[in-house]
C-alpha atoms as a PDB file:
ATOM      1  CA  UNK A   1     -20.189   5.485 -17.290  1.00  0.00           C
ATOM      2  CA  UNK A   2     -17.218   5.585 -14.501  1.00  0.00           C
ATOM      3  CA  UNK A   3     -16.209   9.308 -13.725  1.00  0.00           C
ATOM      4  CA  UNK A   4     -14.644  10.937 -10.690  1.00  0.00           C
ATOM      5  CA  UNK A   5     -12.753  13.787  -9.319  1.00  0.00           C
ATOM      6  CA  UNK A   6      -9.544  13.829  -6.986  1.00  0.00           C
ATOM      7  CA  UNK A   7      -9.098  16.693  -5.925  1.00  0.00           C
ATOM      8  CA  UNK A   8      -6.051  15.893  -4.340  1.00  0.00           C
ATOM      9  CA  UNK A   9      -4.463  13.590  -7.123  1.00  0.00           C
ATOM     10  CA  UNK A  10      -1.563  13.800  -5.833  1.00  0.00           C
ATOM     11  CA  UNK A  11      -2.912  10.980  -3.498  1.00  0.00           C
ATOM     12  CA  UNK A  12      -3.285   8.562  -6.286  1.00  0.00           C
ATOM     13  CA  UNK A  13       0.358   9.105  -7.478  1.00  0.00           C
ATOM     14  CA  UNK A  14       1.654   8.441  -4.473  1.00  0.00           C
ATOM     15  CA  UNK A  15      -0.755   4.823  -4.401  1.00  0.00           C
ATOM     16  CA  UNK A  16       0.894   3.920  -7.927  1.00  0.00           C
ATOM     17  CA  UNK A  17       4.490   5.193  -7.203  1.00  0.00           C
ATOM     18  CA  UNK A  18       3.561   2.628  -3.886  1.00  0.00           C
ATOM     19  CA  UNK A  19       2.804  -0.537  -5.840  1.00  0.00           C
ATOM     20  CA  UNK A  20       4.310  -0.298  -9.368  1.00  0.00           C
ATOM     21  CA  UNK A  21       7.402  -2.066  -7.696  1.00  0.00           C
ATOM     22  CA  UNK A  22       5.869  -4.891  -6.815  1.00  0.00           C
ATOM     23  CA  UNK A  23       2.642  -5.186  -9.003  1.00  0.00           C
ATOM     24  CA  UNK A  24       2.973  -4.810 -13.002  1.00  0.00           C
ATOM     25  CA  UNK A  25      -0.127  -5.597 -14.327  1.00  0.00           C
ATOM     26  CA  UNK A  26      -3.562  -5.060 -12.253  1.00  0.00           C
ATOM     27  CA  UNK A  27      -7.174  -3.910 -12.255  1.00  0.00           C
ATOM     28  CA  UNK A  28      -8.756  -0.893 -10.760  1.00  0.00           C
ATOM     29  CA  UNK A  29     -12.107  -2.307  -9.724  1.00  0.00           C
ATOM     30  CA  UNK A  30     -14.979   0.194  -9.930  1.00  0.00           C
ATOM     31  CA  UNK A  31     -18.148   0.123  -7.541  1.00  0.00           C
ATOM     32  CA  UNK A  32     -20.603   2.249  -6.622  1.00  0.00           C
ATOM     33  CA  UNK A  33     -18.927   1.978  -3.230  1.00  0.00           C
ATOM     34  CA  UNK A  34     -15.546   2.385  -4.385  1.00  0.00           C
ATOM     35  CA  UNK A  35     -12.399   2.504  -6.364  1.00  0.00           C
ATOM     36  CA  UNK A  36     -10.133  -0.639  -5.104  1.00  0.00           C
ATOM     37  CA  UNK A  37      -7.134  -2.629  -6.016  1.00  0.00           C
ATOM     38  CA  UNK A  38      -6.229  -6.298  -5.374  1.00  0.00           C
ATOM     39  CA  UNK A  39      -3.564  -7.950  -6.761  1.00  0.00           C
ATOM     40  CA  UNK A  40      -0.145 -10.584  -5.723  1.00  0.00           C
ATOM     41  CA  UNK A  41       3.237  -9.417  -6.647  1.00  0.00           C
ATOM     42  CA  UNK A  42       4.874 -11.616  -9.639  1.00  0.00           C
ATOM     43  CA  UNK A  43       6.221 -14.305  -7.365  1.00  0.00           C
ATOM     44  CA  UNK A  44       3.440 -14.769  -5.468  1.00  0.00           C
ATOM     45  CA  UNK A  45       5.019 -14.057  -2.106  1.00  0.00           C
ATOM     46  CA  UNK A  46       2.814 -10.387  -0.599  1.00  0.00           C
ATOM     47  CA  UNK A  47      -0.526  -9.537  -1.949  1.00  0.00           C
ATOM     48  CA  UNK A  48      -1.386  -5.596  -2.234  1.00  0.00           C
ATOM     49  CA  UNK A  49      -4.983  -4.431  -1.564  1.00  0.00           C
ATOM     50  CA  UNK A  50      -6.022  -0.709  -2.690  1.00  0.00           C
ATOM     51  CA  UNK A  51      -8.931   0.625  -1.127  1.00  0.00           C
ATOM     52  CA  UNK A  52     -10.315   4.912  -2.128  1.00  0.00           C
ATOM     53  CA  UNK A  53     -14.375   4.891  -0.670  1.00  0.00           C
ATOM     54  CA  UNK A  54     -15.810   6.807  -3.076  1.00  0.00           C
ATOM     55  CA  UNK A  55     -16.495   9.544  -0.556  1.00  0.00           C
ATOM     56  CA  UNK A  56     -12.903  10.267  -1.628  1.00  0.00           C
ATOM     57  CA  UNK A  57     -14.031  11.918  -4.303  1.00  0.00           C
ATOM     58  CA  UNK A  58     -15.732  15.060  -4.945  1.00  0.00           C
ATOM     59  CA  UNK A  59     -17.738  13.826  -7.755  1.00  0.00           C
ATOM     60  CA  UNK A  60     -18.096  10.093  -8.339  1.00  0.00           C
ATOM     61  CA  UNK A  61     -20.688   8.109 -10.665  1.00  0.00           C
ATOM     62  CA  UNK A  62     -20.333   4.739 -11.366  1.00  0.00           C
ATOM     63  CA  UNK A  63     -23.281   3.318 -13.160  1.00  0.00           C
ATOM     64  CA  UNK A  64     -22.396  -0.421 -12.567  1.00  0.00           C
ATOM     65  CA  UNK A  65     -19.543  -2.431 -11.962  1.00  0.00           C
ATOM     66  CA  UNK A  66     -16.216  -2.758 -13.810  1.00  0.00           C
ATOM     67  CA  UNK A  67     -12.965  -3.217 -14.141  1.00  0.00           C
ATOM     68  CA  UNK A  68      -9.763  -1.379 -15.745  1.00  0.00           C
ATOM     69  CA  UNK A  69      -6.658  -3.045 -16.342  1.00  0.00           C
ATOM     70  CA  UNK A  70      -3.889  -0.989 -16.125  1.00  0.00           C
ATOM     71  CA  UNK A  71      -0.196  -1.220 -16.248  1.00  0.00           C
ATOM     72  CA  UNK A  72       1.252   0.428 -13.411  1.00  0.00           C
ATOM     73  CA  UNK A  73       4.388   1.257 -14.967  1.00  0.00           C
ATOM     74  CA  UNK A  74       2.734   3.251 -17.834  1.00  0.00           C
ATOM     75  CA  UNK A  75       0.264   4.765 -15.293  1.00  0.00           C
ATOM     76  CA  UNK A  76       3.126   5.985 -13.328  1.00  0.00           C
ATOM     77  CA  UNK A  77       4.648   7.533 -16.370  1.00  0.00           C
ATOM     78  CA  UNK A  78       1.428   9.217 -17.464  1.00  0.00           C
ATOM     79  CA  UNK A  79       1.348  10.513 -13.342  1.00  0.00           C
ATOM     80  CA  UNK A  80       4.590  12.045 -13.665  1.00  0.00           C
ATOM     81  CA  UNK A  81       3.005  15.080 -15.974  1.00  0.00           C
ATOM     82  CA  UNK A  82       0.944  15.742 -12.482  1.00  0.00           C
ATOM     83  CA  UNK A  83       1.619  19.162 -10.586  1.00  0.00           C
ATOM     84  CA  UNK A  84       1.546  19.158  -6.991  1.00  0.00           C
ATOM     85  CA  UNK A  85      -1.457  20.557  -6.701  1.00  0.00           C
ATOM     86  CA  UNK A  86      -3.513  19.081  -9.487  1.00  0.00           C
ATOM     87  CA  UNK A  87      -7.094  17.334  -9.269  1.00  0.00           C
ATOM     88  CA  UNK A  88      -7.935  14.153 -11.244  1.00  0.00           C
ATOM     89  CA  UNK A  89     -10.544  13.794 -12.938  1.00  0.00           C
ATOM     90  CA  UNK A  90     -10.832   9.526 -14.634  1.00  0.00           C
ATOM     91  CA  UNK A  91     -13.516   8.711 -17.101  1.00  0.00           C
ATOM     92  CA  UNK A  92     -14.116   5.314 -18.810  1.00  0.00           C
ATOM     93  CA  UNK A  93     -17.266   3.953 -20.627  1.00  0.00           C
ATOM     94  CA  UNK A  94     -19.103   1.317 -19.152  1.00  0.00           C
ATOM     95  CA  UNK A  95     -19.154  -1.213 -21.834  1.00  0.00           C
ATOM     96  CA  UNK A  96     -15.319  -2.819 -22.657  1.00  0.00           C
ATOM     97  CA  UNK A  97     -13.417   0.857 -22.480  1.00  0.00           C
ATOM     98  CA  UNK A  98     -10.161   0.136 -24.379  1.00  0.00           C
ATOM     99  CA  UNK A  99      -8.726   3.369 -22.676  1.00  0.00           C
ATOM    100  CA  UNK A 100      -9.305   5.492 -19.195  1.00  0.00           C
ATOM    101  CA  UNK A 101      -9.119   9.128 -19.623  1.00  0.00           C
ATOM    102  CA  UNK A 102      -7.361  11.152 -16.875  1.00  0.00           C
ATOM    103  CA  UNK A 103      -7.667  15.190 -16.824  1.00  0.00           C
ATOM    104  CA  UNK A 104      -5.199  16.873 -14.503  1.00  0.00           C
ATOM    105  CA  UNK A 105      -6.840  20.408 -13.982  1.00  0.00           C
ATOM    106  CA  UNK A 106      -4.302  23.060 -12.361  1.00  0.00           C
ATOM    107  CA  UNK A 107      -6.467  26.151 -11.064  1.00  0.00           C
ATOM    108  CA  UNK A 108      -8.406  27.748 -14.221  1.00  0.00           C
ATOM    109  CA  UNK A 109      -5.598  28.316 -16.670  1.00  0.00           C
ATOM    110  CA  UNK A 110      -4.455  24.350 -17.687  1.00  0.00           C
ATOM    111  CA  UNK A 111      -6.473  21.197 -18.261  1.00  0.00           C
ATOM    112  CA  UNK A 112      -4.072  18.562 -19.791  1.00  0.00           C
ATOM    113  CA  UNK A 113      -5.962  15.476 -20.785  1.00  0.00           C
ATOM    114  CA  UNK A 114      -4.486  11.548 -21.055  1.00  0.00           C
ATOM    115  CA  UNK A 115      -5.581   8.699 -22.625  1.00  0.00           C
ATOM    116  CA  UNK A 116      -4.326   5.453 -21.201  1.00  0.00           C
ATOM    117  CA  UNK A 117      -4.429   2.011 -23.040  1.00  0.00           C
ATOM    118  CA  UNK A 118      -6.235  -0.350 -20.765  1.00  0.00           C
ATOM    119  CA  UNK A 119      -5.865  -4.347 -21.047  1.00  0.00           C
ATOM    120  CA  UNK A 120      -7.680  -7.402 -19.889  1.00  0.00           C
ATOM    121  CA  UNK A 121      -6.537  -8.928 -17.099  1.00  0.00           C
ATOM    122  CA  UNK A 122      -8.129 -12.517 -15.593  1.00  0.00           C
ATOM    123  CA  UNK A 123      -7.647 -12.330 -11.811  1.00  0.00           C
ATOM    124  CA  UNK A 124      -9.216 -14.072  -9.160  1.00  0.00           C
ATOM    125  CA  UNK A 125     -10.048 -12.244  -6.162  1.00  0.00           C
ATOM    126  CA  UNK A 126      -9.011 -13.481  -3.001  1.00  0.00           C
ATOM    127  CA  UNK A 127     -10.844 -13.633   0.236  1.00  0.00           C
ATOM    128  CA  UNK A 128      -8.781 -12.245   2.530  1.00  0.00           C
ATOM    129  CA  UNK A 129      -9.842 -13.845   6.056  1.00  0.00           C
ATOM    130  CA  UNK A 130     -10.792 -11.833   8.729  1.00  0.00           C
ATOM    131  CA  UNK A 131      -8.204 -12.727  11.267  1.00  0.00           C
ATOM    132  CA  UNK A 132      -7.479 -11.292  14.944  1.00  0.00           C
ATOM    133  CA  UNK A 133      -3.846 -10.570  15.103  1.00  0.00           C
ATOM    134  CA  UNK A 134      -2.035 -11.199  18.631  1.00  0.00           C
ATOM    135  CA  UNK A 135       0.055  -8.058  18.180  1.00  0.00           C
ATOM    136  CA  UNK A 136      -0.637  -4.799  16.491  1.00  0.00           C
ATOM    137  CA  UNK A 137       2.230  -2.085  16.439  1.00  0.00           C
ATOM    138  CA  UNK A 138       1.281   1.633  15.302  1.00  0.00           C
ATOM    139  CA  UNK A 139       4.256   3.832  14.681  1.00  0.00           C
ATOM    140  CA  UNK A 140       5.461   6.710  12.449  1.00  0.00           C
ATOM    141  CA  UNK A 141       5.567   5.340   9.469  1.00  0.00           C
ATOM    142  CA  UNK A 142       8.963   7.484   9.099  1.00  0.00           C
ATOM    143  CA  UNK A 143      10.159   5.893  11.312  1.00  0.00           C
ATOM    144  CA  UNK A 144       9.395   2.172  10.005  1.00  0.00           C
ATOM    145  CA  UNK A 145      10.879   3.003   6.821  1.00  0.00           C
ATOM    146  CA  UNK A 146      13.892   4.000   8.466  1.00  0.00           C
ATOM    147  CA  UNK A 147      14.802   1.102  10.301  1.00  0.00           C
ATOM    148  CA  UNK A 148      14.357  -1.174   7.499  1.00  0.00           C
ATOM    149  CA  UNK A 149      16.553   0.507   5.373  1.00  0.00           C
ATOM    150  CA  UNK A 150      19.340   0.491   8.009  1.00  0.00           C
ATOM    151  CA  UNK A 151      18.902  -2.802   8.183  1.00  0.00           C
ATOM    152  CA  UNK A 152      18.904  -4.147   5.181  1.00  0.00           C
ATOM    153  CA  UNK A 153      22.107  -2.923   4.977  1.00  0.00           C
ATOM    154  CA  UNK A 154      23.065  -5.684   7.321  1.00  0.00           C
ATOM    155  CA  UNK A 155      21.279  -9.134   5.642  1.00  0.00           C
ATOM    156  CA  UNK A 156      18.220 -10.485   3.933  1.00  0.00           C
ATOM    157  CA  UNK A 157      15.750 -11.366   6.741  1.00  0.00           C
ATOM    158  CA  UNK A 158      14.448  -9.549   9.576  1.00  0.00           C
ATOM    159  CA  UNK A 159      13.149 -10.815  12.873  1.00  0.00           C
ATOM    160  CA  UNK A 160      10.018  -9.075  14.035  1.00  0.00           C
ATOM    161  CA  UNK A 161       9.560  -9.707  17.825  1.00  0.00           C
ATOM    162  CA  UNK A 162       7.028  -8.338  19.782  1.00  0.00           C
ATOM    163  CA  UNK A 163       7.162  -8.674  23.707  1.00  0.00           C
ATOM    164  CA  UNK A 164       6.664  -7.499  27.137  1.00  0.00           C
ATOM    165  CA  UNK A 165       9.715  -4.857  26.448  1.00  0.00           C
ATOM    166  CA  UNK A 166       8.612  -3.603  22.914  1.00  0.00           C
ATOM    167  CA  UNK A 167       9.020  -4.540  19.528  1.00  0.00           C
ATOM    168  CA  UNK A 168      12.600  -6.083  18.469  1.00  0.00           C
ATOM    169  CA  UNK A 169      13.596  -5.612  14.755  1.00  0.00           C
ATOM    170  CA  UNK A 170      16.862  -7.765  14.428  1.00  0.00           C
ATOM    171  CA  UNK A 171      18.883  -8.699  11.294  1.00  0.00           C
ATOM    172  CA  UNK A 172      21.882 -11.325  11.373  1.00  0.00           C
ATOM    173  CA  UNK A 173      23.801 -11.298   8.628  1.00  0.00           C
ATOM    174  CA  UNK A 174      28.012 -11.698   6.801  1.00  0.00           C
ATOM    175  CA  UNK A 175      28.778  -8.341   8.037  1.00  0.00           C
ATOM    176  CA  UNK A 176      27.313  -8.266  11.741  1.00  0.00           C
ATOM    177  CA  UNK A 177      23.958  -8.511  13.653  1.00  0.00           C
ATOM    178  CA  UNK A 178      21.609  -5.483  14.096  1.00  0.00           C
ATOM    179  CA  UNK A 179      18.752  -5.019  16.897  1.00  0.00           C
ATOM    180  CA  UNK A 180      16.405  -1.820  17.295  1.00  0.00           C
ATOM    181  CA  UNK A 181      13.848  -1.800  19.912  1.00  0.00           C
ATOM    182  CA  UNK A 182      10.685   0.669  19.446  1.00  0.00           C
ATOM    183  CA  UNK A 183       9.381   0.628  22.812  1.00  0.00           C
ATOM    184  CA  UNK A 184       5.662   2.142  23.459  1.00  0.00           C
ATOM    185  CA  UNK A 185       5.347   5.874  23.590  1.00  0.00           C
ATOM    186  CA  UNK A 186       3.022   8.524  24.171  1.00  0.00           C
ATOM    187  CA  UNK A 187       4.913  11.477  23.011  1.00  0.00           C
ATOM    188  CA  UNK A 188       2.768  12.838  20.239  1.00  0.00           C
ATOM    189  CA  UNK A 189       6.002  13.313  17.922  1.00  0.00           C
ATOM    190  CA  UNK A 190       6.858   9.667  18.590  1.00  0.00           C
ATOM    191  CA  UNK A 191       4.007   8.069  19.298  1.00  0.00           C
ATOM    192  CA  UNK A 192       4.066   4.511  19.687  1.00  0.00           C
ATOM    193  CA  UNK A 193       0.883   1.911  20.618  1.00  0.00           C
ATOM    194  CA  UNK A 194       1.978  -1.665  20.903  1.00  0.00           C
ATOM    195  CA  UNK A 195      -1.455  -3.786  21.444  1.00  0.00           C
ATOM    196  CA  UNK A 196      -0.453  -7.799  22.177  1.00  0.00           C
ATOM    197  CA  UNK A 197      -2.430 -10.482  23.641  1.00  0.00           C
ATOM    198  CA  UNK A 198       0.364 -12.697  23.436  1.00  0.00           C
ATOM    199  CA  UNK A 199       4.471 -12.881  22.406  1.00  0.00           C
ATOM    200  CA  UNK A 200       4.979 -13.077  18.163  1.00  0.00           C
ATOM    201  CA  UNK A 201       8.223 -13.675  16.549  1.00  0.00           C
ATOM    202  CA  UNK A 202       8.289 -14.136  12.841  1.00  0.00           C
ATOM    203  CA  UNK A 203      10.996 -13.581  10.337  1.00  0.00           C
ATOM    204  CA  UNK A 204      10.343 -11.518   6.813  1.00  0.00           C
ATOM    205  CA  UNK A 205      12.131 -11.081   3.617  1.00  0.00           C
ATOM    206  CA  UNK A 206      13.569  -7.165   4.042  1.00  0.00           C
ATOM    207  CA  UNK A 207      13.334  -6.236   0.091  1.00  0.00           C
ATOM    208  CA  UNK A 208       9.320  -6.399   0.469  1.00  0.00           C
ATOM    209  CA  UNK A 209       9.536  -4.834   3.453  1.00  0.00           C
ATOM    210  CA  UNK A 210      11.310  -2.375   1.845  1.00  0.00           C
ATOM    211  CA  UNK A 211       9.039  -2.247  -1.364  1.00  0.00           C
ATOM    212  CA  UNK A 212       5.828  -1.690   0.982  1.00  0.00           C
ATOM    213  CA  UNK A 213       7.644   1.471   2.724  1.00  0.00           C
ATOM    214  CA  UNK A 214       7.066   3.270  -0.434  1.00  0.00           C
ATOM    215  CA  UNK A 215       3.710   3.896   0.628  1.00  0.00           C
ATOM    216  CA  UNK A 216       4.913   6.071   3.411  1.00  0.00           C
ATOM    217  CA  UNK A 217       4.377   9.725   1.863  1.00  0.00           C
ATOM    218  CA  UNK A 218       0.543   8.041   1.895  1.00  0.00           C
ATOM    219  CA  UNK A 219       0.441   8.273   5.660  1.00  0.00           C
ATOM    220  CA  UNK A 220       1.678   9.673   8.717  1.00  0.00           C
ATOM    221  CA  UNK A 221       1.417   6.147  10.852  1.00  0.00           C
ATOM    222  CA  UNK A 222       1.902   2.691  10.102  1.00  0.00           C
ATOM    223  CA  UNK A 223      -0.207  -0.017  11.147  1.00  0.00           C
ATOM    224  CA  UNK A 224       1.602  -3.329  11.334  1.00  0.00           C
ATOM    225  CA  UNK A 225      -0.575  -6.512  12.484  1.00  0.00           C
ATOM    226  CA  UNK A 226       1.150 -10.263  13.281  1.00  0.00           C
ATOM    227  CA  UNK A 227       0.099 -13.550  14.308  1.00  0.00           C
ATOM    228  CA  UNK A 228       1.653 -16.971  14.754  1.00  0.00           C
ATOM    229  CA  UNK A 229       2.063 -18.723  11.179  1.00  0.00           C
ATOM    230  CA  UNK A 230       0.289 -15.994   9.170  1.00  0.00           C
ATOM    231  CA  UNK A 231       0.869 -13.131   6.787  1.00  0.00           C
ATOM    232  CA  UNK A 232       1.857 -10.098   8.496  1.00  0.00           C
ATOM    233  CA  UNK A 233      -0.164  -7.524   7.373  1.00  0.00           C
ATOM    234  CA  UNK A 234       1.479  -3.530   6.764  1.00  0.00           C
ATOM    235  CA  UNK A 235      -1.296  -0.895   6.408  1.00  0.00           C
ATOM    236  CA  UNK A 236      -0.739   2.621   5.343  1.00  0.00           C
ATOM    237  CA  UNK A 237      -4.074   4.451   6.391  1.00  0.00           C
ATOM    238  CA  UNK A 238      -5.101   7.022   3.851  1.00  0.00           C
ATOM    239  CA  UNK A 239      -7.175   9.652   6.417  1.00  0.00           C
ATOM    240  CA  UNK A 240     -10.314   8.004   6.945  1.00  0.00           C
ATOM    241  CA  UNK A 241     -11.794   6.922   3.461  1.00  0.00           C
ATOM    242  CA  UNK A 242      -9.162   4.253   2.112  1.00  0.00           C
ATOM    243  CA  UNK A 243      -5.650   2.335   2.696  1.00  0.00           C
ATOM    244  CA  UNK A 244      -3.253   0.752   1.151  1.00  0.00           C
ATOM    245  CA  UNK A 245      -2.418  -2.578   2.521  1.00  0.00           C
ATOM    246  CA  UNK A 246       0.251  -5.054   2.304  1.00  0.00           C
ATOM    247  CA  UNK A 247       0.437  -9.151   3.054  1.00  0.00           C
ATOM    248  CA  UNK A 248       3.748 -10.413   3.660  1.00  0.00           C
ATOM    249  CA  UNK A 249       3.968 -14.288   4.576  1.00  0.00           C
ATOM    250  CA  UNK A 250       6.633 -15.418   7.240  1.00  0.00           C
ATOM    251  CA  UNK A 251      10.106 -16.821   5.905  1.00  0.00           C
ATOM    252  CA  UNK A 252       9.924 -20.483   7.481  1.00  0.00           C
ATOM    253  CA  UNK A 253      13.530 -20.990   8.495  1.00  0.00           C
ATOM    254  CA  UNK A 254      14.683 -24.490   7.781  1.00  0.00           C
ATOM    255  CA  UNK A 255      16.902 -26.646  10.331  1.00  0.00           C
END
């Protein structure tokens, strides 16, 4: 038997209004340890990993390990029937469950209770490496979203460049070029921590950018770690018992 309680479920909205863009199909994998998500967009390009500890929850029982397939898109429309305030409660039997059962529970007066189709789904899990990044950049994550949608308004690919100065976001495109620097800052309002052991310049397609700032109402900073010829990763801390987390791989330019 799988069954726990969100209290705040609004929290797992905001994970599936996050993804659905870029993930269709996926499966929520079930532990003891936690509730977590792994899965590559459709073309293969960023991988998304969902993590909730179960200490998330304010009851959780999972008698052994499974795994639900969902489709986000349906999930999302099921989520939409969610008040602001609602807990989550999901239930699923251990053995094959064709369906996970969500009750959204509004104060005393109004349980509403969902039944959602679930699929199989054959996916491979990836090991992720354990990589040390040359440059990590925390900022608001506000903030991040804002500057890539200004510039996106300006071209397809942004340049990432993190140096002595700051960190450079630049765009070239038909219209013009566009540079914003996001220098380090203590201000608490604006605070900015730029940790680099050496210089990193990589270029990235803006639309996933774009697609992994809707995680933003998720978390108040953003956490974005690069190296030299590998995926940039963009991690949306969810307080301290899960994150969402997104792998981007650098656009090679060609000559």
């Amino acid at each position: 038997m799988f069954e726990a309680q969100l209290v705040e479920g609004k929290t797992f909205k905001a994970i599936i209004e996050a993804i659905k863009d870029l993930v269709v199909d996926c499966n929520l994998d079930c532990s003891e340890e936690e509730v977590a998500i792994q899965s590559m967009d459709s073309a293969h390009v960023s991988l998304v990993a969902v993590r909730l500890s179960a200490s998330a929850f304010s009851n959780y029982r999972c008698d052994r390990p499974n795994s639900l397939g969902i489709n986000t898109a349906n999930m999302s429309k099921i989520l939409k029937m969610l008040g602001k305030d609602d807990s989550i409660t999901f239930k699923a039997e251990d053995e094959s469950p064709d369906s996970l059962t969500m009750l959204f529970e509004g104060g005393k007066s109004t349980i509403a209770d969902f039944e959602l189709k679930l699929m199989d789904i054959e996916t491979e899990q990836l090991g992720i490496p354990d990589t040390p990044y040359q440059c990590t950049i925390q900022m608001r994550a506000d903030e991040f979203q804002r500057i890539v949608r200004d510039l996106q308004v300006l071209g397809d690919t942004c340049t990432i460049s993190c140096g002595k100065e700051g960190v450079r976001f630049s765009v070239t495109g038909a219209i013009g070029n566009g540079n914003i620097l996001v220098r380090s800052s203590d201000e608490d309002k604006d605070k900015v921590t730029i940790n680099m052991e050496e210089p990193v310049e990589l270029n990235f397609a803006l639309r996933y950018l774009n697609f992994f700032t809707k995680a933003t109402p998720l978390a108040e900073n953003v956490v974005i770690s690069m190296s030299p010829d590998v995926p940039v990763v963009v991690e949306y801390p969810i307080e301290e018992f899960g994150h969402v987390k997104f792998y981007l791989a650098p656009k090679i330019e060609e000559d």
